[in-house]
N, C-alpha and C. Protein backbone atom coordinates (compact mmCIF):
# COMPACT_ATOMS: atom_id res chain seq x y z
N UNK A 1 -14.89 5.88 -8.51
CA UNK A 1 -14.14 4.81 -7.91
C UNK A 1 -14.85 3.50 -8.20
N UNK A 2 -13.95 2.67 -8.84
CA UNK A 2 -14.86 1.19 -8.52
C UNK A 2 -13.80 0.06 -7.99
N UNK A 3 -14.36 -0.62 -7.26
CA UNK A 3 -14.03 -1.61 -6.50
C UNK A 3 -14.54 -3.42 -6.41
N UNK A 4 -13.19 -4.00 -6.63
CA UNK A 4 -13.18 -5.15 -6.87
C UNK A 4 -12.29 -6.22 -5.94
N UNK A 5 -12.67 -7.40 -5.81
CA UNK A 5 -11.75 -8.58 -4.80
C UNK A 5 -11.22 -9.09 -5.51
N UNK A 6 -9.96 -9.69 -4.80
CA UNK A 6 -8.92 -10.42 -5.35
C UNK A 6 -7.97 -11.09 -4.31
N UNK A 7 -7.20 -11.67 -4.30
CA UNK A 7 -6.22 -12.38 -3.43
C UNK A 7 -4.91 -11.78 -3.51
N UNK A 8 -4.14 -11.88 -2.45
CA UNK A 8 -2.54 -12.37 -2.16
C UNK A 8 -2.51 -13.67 -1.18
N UNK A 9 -2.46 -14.47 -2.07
CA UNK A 9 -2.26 -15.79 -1.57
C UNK A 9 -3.80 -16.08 -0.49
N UNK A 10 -3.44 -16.14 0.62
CA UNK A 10 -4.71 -16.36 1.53
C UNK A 10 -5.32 -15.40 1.53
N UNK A 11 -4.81 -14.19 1.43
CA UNK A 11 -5.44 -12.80 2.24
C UNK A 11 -5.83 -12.16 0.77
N UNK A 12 -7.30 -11.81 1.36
CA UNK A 12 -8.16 -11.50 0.32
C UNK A 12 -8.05 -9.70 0.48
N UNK A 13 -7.57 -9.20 -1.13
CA UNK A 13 -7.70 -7.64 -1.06
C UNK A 13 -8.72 -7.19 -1.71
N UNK A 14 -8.68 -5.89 -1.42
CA UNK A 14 -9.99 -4.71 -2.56
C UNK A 14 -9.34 -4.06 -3.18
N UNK A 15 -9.46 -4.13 -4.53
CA UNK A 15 -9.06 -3.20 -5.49
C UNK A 15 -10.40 -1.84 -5.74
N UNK A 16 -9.26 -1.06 -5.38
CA UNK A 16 -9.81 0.10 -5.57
C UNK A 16 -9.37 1.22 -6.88
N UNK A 17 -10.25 1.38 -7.63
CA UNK A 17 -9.68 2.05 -8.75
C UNK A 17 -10.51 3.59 -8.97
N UNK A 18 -9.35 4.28 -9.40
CA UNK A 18 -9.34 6.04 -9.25
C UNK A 18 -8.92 6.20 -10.52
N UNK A 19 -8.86 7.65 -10.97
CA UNK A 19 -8.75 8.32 -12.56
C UNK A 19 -7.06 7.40 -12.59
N UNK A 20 -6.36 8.17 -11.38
CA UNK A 20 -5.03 8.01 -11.49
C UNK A 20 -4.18 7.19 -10.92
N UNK A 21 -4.98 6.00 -10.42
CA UNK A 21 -4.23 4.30 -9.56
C UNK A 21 -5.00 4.20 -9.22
N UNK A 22 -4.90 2.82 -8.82
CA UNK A 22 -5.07 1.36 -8.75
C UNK A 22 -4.57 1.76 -7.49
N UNK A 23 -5.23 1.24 -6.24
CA UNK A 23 -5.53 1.07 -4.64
C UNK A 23 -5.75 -0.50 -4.03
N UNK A 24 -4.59 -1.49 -3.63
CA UNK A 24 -5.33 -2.57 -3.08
C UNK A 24 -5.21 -2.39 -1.52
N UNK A 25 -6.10 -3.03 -0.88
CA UNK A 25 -6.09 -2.75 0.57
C UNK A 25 -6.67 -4.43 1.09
N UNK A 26 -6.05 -4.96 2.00
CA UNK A 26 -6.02 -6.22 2.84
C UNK A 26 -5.84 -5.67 4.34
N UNK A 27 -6.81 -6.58 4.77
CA UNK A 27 -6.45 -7.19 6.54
C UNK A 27 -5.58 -7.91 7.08
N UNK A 28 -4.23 -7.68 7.08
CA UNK A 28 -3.54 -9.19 7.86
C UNK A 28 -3.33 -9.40 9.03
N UNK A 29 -4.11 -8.22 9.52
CA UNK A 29 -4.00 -9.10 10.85
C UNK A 29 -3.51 -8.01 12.38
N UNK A 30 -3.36 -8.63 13.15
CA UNK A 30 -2.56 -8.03 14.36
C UNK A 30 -1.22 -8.65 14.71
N UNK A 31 -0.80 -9.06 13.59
CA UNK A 31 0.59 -9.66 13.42
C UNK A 31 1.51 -8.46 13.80
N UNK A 32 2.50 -8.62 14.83
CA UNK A 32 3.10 -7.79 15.33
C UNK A 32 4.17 -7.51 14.73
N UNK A 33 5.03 -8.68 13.79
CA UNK A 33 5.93 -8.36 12.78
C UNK A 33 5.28 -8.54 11.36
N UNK A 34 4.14 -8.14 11.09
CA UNK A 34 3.81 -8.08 9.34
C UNK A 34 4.97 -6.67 9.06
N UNK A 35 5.45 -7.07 7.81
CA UNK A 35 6.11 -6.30 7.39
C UNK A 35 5.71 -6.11 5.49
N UNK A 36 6.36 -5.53 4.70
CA UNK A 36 5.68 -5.12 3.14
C UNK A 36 6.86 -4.57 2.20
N UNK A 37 7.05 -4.52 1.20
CA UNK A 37 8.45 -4.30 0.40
C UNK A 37 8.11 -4.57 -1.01
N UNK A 38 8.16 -3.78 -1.88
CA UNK A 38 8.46 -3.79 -3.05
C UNK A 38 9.60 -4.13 -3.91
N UNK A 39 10.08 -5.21 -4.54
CA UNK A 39 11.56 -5.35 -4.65
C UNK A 39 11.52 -5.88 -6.42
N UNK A 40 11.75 -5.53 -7.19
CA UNK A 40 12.13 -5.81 -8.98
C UNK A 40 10.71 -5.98 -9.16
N UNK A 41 9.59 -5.23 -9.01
CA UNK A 41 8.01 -5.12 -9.67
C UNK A 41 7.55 -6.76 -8.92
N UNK A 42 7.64 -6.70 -7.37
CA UNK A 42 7.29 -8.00 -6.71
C UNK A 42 7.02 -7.48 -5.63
N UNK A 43 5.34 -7.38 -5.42
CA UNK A 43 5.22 -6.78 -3.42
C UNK A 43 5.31 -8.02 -3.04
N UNK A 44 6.26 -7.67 -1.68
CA UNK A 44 6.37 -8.87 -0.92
C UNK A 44 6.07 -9.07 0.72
N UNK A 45 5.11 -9.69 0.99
CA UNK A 45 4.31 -9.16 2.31
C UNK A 45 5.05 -10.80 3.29
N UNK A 46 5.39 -10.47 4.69
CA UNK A 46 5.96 -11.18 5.53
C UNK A 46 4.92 -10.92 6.38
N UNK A 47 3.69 -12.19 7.02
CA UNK A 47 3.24 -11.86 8.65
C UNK A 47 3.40 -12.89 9.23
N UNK A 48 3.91 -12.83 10.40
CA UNK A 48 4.26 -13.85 11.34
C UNK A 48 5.03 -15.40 10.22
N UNK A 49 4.86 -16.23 10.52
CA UNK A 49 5.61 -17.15 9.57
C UNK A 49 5.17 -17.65 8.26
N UNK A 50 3.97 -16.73 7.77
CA UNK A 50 3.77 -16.78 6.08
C UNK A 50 4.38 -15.46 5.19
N UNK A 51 4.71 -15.90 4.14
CA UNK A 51 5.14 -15.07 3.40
C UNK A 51 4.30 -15.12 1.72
N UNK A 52 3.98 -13.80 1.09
CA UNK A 52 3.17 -13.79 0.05
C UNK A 52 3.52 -12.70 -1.32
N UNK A 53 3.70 -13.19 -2.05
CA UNK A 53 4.56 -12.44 -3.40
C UNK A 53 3.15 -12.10 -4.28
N UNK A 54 3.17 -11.14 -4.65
CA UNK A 54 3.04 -10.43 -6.46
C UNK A 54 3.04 -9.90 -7.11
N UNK A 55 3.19 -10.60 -7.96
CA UNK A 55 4.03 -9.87 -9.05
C UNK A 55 3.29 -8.35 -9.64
N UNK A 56 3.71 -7.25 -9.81
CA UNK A 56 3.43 -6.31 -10.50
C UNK A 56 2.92 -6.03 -11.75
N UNK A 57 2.11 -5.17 -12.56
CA UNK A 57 2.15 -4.69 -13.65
C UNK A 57 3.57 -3.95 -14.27
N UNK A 58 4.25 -4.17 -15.31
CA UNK A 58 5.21 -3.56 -16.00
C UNK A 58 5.04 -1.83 -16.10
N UNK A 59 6.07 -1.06 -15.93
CA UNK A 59 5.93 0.26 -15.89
C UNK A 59 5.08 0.88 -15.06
N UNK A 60 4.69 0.25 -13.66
CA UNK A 60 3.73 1.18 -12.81
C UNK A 60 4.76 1.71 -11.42
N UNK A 61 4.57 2.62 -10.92
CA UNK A 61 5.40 3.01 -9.59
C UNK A 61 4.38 2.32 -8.57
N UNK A 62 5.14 1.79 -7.57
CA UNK A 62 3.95 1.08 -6.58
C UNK A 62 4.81 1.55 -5.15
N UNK A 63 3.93 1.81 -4.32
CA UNK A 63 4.04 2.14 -2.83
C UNK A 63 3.45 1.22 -2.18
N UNK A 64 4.10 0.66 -1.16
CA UNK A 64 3.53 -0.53 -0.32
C UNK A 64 3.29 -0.17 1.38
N UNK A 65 2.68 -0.10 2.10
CA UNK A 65 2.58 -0.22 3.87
C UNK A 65 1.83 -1.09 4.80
N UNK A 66 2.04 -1.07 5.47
CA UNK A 66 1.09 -1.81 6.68
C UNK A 66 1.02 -0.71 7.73
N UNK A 67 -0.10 -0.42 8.22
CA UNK A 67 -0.39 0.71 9.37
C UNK A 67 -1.55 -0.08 10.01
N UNK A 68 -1.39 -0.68 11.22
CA UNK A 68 -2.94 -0.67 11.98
C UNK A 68 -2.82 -2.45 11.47
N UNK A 69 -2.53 -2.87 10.69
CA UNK A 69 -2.87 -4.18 10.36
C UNK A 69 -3.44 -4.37 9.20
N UNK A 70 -3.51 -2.88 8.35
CA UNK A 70 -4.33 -2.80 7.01
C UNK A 70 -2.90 -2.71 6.21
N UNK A 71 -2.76 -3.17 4.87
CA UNK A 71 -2.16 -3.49 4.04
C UNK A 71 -2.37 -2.75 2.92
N UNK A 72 -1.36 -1.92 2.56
CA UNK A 72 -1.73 -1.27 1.44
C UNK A 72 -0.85 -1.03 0.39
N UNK A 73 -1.72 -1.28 -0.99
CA UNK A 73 -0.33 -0.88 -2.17
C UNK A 73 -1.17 -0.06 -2.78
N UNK A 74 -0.44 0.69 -3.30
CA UNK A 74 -0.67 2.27 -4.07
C UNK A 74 -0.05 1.03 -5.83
N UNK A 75 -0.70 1.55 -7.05
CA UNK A 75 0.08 2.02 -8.07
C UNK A 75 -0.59 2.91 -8.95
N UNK A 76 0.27 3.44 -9.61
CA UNK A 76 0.01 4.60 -10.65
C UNK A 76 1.12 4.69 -11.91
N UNK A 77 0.51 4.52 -12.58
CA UNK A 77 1.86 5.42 -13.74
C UNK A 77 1.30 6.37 -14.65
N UNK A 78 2.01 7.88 -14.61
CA UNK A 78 0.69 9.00 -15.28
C UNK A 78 0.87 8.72 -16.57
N UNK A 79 1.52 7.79 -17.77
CA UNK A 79 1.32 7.90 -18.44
C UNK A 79 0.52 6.63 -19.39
N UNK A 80 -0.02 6.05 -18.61
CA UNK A 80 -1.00 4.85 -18.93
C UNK A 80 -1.89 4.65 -17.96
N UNK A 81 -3.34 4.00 -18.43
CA UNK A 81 -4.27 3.52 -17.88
C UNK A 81 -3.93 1.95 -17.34
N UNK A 82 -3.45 2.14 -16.02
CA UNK A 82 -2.97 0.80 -15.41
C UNK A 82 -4.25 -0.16 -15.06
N UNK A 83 -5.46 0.40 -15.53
CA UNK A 83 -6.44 -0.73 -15.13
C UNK A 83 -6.77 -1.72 -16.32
């Protein structure tokens, strides 16, 4: 595994990288409506009255959540090295 920082807009993530995806993980907060959505290769994160876009890598499947206030996107695609 290796691990690296990076941003969505204010909120600073960790990239976490595995044989088979790419792992980012952020804090946003105890925002009671943060919400998360993947929509045309664009995660799109809503907390309280900021909103924060980005854009994707081409050809990767990406999974997005918020649980607890931690922020998380999954991607992988098994047939390329997405890092």
């Amino acid at each position: 595994m290796n691990s690296q920082h990076k941003s969505l807009g204010e909120i600073p993530l960790r990239r976490f990288e595995y044989d088979d995806s790419v792992v980012f993980a952020a804090d946003v907060g105890t925002v009671d409506d943060a919400s998360v959505d993947v929509v045309d290769g664009t995660v799109i994160v809503i907390a309280g009255d900021d909103q924060y876009e980005q854009e994707l890598p081409d050809n990767v499947e990406a999974r997005a959540f918020i649980n607890h206030g931690v922020l998380t996107i999954e991607l992988s695609d098994p047939e390329e090295d997405i890092r």
